[in-house]
ModelCIF file with pLDDT and N, C-alpha, C, O atoms, coordinates in Angstrom:
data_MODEL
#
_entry.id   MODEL 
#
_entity.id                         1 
_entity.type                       polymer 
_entity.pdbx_number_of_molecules   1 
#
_entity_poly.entity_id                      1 
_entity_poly.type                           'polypeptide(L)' 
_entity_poly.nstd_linkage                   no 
_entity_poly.nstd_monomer                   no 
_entity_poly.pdbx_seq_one_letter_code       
;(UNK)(UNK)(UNK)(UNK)(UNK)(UNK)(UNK)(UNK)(UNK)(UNK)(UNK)(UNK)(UNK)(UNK)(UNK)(UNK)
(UNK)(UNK)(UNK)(UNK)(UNK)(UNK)(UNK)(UNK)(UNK)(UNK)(UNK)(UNK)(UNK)(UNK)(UNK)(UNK)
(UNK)(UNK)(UNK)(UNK)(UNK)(UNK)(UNK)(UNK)(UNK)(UNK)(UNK)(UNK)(UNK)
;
_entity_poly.pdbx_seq_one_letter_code_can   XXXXXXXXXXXXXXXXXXXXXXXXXXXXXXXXXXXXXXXXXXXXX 
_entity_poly.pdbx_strand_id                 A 
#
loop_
_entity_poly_seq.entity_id 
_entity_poly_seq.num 
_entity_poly_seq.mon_id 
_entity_poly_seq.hetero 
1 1  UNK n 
1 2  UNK n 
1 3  UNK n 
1 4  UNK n 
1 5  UNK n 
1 6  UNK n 
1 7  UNK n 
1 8  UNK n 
1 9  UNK n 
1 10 UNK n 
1 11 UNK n 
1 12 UNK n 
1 13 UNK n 
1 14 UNK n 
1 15 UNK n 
1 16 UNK n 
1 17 UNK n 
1 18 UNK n 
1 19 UNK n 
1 20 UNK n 
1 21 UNK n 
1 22 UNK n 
1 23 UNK n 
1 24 UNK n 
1 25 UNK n 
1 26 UNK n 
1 27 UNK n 
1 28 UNK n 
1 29 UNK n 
1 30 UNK n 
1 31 UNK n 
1 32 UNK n 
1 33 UNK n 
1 34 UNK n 
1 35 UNK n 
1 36 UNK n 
1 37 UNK n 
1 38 UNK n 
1 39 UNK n 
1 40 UNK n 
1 41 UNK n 
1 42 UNK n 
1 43 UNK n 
1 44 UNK n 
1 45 UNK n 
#
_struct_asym.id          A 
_struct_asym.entity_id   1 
#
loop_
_ma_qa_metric.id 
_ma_qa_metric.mode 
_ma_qa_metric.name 
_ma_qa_metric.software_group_id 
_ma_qa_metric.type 
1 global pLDDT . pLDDT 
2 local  pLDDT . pLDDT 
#
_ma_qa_metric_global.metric_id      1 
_ma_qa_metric_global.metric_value   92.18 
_ma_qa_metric_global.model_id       1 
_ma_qa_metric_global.ordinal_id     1 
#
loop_
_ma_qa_metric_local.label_asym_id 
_ma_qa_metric_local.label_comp_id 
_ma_qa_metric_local.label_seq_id 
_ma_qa_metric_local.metric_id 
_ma_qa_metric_local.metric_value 
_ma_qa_metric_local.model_id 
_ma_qa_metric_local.ordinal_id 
A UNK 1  2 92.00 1 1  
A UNK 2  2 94.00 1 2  
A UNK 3  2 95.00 1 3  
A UNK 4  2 95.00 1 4  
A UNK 5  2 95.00 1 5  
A UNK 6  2 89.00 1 6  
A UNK 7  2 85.00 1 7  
A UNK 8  2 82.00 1 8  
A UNK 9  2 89.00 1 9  
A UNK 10 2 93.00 1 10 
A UNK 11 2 90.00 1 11 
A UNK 12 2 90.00 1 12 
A UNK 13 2 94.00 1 13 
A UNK 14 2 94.00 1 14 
A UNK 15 2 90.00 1 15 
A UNK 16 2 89.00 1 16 
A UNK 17 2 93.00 1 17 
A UNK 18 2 94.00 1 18 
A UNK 19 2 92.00 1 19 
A UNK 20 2 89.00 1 20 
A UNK 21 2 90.00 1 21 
A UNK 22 2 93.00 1 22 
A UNK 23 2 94.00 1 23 
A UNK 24 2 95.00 1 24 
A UNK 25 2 96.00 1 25 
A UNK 26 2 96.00 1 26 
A UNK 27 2 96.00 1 27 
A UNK 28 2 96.00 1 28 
A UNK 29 2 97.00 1 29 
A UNK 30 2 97.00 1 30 
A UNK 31 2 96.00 1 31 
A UNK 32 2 96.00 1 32 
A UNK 33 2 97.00 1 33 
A UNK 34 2 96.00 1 34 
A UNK 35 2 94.00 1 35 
A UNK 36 2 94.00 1 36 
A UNK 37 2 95.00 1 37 
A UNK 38 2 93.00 1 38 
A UNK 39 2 89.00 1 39 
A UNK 40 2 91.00 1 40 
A UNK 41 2 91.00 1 41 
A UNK 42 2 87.00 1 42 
A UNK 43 2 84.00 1 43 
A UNK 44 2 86.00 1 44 
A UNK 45 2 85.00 1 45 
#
loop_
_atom_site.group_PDB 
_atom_site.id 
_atom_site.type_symbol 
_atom_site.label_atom_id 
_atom_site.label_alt_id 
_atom_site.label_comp_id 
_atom_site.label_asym_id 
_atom_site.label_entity_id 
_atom_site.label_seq_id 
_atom_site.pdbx_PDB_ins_code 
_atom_site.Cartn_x 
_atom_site.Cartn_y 
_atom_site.Cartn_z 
_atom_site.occupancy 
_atom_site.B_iso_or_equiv 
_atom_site.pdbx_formal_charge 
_atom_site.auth_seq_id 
_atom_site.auth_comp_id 
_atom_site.auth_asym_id 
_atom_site.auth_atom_id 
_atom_site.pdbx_PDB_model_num 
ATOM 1   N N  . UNK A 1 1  ? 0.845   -1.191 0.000  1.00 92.00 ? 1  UNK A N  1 
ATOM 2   C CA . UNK A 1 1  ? 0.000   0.000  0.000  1.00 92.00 ? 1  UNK A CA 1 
ATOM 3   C C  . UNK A 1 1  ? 0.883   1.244  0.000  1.00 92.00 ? 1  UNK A C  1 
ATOM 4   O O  . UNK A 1 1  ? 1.660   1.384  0.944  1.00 92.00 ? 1  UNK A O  1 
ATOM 5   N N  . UNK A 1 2  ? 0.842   2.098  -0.900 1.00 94.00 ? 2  UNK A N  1 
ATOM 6   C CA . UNK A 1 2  ? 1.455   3.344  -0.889 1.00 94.00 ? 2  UNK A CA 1 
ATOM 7   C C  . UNK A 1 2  ? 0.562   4.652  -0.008 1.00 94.00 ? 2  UNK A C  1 
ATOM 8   O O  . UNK A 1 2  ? -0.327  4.521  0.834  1.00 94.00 ? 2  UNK A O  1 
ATOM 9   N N  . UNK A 1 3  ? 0.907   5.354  -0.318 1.00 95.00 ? 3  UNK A N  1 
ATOM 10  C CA . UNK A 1 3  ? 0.670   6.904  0.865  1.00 95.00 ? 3  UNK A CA 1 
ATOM 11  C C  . UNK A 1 3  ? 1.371   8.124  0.087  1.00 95.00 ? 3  UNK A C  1 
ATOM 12  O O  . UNK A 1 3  ? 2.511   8.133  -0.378 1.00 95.00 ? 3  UNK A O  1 
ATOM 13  N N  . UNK A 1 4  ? 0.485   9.073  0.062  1.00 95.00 ? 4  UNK A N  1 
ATOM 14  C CA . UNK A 1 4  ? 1.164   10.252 -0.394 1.00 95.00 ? 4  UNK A CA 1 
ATOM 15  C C  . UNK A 1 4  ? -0.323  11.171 0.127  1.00 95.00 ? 4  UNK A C  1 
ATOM 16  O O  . UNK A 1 4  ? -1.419  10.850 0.586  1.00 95.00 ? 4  UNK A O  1 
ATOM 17  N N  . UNK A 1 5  ? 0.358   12.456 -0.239 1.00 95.00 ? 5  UNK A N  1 
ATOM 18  C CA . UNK A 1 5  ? -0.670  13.696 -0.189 1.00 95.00 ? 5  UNK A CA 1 
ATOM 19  C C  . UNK A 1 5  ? -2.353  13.528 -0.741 1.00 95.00 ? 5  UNK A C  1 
ATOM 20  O O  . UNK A 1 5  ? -2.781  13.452 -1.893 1.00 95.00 ? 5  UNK A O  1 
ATOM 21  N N  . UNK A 1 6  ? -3.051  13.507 0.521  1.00 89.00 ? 6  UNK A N  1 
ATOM 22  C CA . UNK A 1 6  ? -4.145  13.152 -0.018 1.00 89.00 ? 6  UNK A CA 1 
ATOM 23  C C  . UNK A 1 6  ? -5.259  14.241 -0.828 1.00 89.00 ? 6  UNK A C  1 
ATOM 24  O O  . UNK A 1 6  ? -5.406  15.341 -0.296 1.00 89.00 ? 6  UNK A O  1 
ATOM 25  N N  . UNK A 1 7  ? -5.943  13.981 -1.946 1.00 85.00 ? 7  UNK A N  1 
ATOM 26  C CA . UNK A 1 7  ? -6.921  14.226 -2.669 1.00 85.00 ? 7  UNK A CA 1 
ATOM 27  C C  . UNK A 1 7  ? -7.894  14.345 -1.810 1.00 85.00 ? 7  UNK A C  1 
ATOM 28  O O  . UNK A 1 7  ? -8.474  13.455 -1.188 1.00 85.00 ? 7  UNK A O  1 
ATOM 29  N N  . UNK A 1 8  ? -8.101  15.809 -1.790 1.00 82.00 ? 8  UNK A N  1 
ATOM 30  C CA . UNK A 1 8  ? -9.632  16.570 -0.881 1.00 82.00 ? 8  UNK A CA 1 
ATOM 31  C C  . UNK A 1 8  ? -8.903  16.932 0.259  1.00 82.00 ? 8  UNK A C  1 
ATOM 32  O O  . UNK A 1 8  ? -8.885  18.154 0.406  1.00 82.00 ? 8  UNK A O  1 
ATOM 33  N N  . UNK A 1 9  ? -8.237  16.245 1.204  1.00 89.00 ? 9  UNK A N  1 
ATOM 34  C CA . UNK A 1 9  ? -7.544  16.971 2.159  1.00 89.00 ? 9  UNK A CA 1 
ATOM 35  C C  . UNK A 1 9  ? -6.602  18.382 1.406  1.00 89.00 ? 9  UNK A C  1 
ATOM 36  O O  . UNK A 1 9  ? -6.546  19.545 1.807  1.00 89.00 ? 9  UNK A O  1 
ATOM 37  N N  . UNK A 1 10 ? -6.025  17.831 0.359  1.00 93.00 ? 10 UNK A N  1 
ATOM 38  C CA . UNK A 1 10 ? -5.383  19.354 -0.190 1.00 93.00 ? 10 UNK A CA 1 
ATOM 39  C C  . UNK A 1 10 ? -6.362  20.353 -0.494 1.00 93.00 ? 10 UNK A C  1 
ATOM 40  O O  . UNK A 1 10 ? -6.117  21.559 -0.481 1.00 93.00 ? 10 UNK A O  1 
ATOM 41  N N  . UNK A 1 11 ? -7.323  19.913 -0.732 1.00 90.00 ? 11 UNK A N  1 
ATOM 42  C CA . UNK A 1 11 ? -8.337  20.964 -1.556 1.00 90.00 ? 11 UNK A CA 1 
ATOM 43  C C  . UNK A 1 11 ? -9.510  21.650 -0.462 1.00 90.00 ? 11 UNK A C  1 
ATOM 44  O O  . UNK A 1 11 ? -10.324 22.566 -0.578 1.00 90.00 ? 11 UNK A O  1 
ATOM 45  N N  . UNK A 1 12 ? -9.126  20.663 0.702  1.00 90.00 ? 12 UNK A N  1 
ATOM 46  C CA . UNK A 1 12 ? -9.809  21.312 1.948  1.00 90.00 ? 12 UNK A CA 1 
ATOM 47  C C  . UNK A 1 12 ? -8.414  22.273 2.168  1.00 90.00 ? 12 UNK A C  1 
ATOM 48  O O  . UNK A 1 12 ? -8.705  23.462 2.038  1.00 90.00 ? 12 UNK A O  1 
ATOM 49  N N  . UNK A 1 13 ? -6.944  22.043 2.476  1.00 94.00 ? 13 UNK A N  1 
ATOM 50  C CA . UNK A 1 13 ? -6.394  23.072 2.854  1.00 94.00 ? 13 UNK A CA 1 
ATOM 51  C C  . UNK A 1 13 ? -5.805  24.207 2.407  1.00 94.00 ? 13 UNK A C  1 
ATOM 52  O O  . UNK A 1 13 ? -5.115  25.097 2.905  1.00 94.00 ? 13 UNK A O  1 
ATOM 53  N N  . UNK A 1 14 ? -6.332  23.906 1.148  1.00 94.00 ? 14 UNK A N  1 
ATOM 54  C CA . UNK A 1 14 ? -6.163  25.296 0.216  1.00 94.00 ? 14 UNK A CA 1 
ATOM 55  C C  . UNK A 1 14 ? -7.520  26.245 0.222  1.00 94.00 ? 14 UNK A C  1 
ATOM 56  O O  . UNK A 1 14 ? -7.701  27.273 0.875  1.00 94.00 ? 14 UNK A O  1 
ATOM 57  N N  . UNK A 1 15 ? -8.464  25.559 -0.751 1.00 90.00 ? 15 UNK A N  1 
ATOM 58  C CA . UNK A 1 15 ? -9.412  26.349 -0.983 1.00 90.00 ? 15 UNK A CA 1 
ATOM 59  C C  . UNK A 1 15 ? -10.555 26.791 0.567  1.00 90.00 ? 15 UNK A C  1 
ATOM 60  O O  . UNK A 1 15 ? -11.207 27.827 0.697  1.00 90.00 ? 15 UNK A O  1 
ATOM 61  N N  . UNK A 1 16 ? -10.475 25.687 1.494  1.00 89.00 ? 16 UNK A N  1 
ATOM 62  C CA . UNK A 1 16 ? -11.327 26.010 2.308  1.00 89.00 ? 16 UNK A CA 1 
ATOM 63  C C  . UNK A 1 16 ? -10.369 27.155 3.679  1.00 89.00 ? 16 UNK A C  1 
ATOM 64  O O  . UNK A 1 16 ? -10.518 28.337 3.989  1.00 89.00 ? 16 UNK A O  1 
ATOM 65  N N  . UNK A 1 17 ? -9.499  26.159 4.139  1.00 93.00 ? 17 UNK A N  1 
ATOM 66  C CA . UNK A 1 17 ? -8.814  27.253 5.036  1.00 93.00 ? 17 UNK A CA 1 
ATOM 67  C C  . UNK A 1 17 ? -7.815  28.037 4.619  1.00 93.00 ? 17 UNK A C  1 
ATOM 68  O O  . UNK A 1 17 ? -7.509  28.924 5.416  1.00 93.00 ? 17 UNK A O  1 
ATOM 69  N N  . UNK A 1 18 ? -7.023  27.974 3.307  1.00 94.00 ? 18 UNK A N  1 
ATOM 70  C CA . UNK A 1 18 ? -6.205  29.292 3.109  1.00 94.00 ? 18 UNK A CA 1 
ATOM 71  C C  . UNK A 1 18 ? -7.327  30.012 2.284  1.00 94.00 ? 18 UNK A C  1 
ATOM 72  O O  . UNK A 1 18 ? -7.621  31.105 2.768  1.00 94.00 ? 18 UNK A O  1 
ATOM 73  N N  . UNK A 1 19 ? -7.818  29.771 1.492  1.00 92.00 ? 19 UNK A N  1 
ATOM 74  C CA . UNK A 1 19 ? -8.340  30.903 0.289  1.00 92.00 ? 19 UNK A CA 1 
ATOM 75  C C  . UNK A 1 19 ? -9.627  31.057 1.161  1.00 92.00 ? 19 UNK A C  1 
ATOM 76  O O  . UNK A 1 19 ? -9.833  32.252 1.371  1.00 92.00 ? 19 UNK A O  1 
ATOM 77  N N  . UNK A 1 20 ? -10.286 30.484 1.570  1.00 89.00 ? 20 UNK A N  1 
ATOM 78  C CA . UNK A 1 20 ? -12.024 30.621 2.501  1.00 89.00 ? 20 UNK A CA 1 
ATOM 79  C C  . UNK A 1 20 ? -11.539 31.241 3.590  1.00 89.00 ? 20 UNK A C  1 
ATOM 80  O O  . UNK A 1 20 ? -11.670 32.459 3.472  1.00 89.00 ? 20 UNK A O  1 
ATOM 81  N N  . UNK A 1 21 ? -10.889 30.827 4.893  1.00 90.00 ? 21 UNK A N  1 
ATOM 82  C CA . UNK A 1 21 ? -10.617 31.288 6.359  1.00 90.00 ? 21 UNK A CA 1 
ATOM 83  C C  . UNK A 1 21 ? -9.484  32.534 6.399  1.00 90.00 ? 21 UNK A C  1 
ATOM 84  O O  . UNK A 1 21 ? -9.017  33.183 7.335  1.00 90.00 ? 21 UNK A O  1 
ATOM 85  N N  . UNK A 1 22 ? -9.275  32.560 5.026  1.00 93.00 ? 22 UNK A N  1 
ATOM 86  C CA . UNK A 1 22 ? -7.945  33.724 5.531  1.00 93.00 ? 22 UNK A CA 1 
ATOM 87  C C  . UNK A 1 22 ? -6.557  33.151 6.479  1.00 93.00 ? 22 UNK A C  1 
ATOM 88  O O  . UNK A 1 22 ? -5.789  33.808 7.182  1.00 93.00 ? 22 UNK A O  1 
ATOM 89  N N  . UNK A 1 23 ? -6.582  31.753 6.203  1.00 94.00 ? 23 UNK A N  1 
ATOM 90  C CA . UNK A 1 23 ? -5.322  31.427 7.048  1.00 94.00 ? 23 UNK A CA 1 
ATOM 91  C C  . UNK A 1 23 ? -4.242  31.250 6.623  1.00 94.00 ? 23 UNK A C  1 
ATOM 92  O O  . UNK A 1 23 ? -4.208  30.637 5.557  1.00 94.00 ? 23 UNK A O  1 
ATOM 93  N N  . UNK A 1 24 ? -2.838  31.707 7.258  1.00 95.00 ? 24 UNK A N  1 
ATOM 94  C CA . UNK A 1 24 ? -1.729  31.487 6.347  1.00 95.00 ? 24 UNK A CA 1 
ATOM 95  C C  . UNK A 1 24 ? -1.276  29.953 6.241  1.00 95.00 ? 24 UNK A C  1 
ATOM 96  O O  . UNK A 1 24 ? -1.332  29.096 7.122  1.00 95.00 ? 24 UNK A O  1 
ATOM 97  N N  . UNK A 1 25 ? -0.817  29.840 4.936  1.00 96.00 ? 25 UNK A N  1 
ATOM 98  C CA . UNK A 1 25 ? -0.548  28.021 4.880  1.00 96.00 ? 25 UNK A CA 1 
ATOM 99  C C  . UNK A 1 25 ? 0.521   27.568 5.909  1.00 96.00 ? 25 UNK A C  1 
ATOM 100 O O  . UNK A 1 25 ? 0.842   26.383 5.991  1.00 96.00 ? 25 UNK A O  1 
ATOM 101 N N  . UNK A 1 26 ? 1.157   28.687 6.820  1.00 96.00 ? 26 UNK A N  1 
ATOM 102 C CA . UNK A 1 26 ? 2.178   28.109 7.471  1.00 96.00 ? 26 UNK A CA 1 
ATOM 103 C C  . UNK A 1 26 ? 1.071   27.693 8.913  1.00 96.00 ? 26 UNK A C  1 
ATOM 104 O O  . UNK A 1 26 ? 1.256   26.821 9.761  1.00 96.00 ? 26 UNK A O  1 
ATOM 105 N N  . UNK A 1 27 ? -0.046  28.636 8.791  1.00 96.00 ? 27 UNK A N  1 
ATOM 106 C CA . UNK A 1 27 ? -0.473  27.906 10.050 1.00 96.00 ? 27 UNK A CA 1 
ATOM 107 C C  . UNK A 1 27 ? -1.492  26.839 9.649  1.00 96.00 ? 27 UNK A C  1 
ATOM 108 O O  . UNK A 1 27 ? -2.183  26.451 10.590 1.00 96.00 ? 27 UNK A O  1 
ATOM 109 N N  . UNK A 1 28 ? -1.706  26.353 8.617  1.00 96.00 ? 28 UNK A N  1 
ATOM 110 C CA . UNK A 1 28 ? -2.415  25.495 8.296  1.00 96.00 ? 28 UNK A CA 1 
ATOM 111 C C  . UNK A 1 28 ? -0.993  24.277 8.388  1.00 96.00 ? 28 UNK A C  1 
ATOM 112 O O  . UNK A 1 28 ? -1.029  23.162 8.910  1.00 96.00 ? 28 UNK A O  1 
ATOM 113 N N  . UNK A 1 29 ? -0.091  24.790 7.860  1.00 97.00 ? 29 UNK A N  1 
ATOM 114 C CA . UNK A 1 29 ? 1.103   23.136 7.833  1.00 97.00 ? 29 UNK A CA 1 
ATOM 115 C C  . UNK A 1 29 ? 1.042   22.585 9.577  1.00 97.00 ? 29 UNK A C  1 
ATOM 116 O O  . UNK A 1 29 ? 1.269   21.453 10.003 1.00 97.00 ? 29 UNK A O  1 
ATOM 117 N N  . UNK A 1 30 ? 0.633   23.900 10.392 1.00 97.00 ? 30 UNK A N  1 
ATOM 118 C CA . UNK A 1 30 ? 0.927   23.770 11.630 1.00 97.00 ? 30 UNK A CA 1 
ATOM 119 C C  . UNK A 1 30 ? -0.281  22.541 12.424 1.00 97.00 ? 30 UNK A C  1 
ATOM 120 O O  . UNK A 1 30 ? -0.072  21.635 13.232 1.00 97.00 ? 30 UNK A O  1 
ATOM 121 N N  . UNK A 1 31 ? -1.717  23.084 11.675 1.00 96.00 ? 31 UNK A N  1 
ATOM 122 C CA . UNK A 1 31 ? -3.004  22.022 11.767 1.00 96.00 ? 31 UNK A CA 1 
ATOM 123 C C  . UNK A 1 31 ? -2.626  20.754 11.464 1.00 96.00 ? 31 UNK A C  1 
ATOM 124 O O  . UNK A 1 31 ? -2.885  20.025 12.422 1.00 96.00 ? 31 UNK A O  1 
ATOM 125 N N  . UNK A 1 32 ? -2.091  20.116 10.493 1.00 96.00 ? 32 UNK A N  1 
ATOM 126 C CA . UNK A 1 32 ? -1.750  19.338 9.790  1.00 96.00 ? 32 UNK A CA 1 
ATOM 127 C C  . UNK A 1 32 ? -0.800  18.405 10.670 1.00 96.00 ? 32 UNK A C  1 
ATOM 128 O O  . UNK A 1 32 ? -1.068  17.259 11.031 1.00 96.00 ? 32 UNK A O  1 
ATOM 129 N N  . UNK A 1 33 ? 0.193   19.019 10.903 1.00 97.00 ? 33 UNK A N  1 
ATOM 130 C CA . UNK A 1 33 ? 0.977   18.442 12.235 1.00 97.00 ? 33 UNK A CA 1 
ATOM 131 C C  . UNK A 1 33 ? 0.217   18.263 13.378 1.00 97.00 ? 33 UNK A C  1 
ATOM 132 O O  . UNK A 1 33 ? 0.498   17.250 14.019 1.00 97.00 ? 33 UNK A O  1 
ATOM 133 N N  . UNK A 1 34 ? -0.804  19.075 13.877 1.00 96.00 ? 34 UNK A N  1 
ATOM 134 C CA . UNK A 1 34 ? -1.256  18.607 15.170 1.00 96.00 ? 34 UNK A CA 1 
ATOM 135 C C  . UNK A 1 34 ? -1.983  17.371 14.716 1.00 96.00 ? 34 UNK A C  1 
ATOM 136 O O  . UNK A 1 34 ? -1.864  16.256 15.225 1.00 96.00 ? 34 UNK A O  1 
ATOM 137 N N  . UNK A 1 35 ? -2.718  17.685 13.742 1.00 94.00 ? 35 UNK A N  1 
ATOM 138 C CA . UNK A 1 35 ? -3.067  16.335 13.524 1.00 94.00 ? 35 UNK A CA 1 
ATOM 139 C C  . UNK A 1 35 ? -3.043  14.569 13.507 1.00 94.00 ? 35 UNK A C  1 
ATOM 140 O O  . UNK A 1 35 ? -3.593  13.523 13.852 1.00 94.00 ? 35 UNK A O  1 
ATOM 141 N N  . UNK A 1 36 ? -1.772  15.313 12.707 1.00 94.00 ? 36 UNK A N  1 
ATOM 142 C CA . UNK A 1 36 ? -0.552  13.869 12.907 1.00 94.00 ? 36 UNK A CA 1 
ATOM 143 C C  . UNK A 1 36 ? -0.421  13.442 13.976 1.00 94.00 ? 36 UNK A C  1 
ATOM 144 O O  . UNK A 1 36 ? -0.621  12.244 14.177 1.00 94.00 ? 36 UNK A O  1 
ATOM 145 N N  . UNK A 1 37 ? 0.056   14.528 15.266 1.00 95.00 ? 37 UNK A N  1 
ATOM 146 C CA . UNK A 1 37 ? 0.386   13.646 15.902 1.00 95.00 ? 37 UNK A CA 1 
ATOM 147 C C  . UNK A 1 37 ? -0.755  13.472 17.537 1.00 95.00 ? 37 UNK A C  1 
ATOM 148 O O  . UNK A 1 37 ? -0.498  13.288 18.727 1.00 95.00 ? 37 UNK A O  1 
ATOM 149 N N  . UNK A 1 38 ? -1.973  13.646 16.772 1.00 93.00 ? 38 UNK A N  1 
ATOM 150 C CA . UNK A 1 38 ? -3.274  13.009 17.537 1.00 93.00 ? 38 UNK A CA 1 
ATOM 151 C C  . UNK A 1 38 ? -3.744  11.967 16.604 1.00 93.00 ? 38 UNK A C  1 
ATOM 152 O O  . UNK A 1 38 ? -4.886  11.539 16.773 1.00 93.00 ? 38 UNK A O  1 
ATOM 153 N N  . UNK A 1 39 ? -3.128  11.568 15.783 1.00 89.00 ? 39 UNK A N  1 
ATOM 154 C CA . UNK A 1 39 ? -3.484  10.401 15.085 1.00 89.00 ? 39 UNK A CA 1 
ATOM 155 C C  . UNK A 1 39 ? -2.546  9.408  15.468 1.00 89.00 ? 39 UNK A C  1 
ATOM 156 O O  . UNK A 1 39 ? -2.780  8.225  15.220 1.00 89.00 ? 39 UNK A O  1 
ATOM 157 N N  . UNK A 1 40 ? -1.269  9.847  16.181 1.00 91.00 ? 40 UNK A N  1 
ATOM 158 C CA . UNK A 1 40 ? -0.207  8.667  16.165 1.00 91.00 ? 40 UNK A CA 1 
ATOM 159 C C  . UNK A 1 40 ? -0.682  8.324  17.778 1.00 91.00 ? 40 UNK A C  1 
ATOM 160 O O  . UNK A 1 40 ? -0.353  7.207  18.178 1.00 91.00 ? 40 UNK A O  1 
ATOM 161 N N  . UNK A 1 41 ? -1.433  9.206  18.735 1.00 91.00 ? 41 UNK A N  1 
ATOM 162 C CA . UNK A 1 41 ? -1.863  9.081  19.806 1.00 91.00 ? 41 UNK A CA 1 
ATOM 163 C C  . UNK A 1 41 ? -2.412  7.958  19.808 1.00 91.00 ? 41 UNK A C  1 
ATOM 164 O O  . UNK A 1 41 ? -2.063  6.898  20.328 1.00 91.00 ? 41 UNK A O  1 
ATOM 165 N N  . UNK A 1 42 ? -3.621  8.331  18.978 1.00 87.00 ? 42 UNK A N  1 
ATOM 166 C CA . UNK A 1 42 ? -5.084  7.469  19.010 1.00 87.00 ? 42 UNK A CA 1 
ATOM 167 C C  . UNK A 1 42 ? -4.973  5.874  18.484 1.00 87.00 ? 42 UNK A C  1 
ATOM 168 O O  . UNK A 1 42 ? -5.608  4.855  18.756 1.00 87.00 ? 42 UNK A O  1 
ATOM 169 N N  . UNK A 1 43 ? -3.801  6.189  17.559 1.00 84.00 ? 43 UNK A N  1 
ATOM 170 C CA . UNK A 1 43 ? -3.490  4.794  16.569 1.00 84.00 ? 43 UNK A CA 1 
ATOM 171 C C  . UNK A 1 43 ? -2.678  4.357  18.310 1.00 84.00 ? 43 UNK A C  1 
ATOM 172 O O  . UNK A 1 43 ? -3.476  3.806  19.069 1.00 84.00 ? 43 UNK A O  1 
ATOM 173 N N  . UNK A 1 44 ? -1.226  4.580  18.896 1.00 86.00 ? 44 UNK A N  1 
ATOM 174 C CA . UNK A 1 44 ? -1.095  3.506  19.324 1.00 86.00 ? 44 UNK A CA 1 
ATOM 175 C C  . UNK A 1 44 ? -1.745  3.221  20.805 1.00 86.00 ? 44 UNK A C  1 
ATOM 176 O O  . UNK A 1 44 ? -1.186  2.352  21.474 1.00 86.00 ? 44 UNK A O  1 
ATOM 177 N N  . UNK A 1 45 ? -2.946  3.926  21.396 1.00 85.00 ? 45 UNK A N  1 
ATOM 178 C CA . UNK A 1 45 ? -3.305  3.776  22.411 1.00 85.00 ? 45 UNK A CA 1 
ATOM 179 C C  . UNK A 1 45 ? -4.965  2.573  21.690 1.00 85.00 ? 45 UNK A C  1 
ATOM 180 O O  . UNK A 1 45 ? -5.773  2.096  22.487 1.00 85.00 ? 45 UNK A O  1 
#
């Protein structure tokens, strides 16, 4: 199984929170990371 940049998540963090919310993409890379690593939480608990 491969993995790369997902389709609709990009297009949620472009068009919805940089171009829609007014957010800069550096604080969106920053969402993205929290993310990650409440996913690596949840995955190994």
């Amino acid at each position: 199984i491969a993995l790369a940049p997902g389709m609709g998540l990009n297009a949620f963090f472009a068009y919805t929170v940089v171009l829609g919310y007014g957010i800069p993409w550096e604080t969106a890379l920053a969402g993205v990371l929290a993310s990650g690593l409440i996913f690596i939480v949840l995955t190994l608990t």
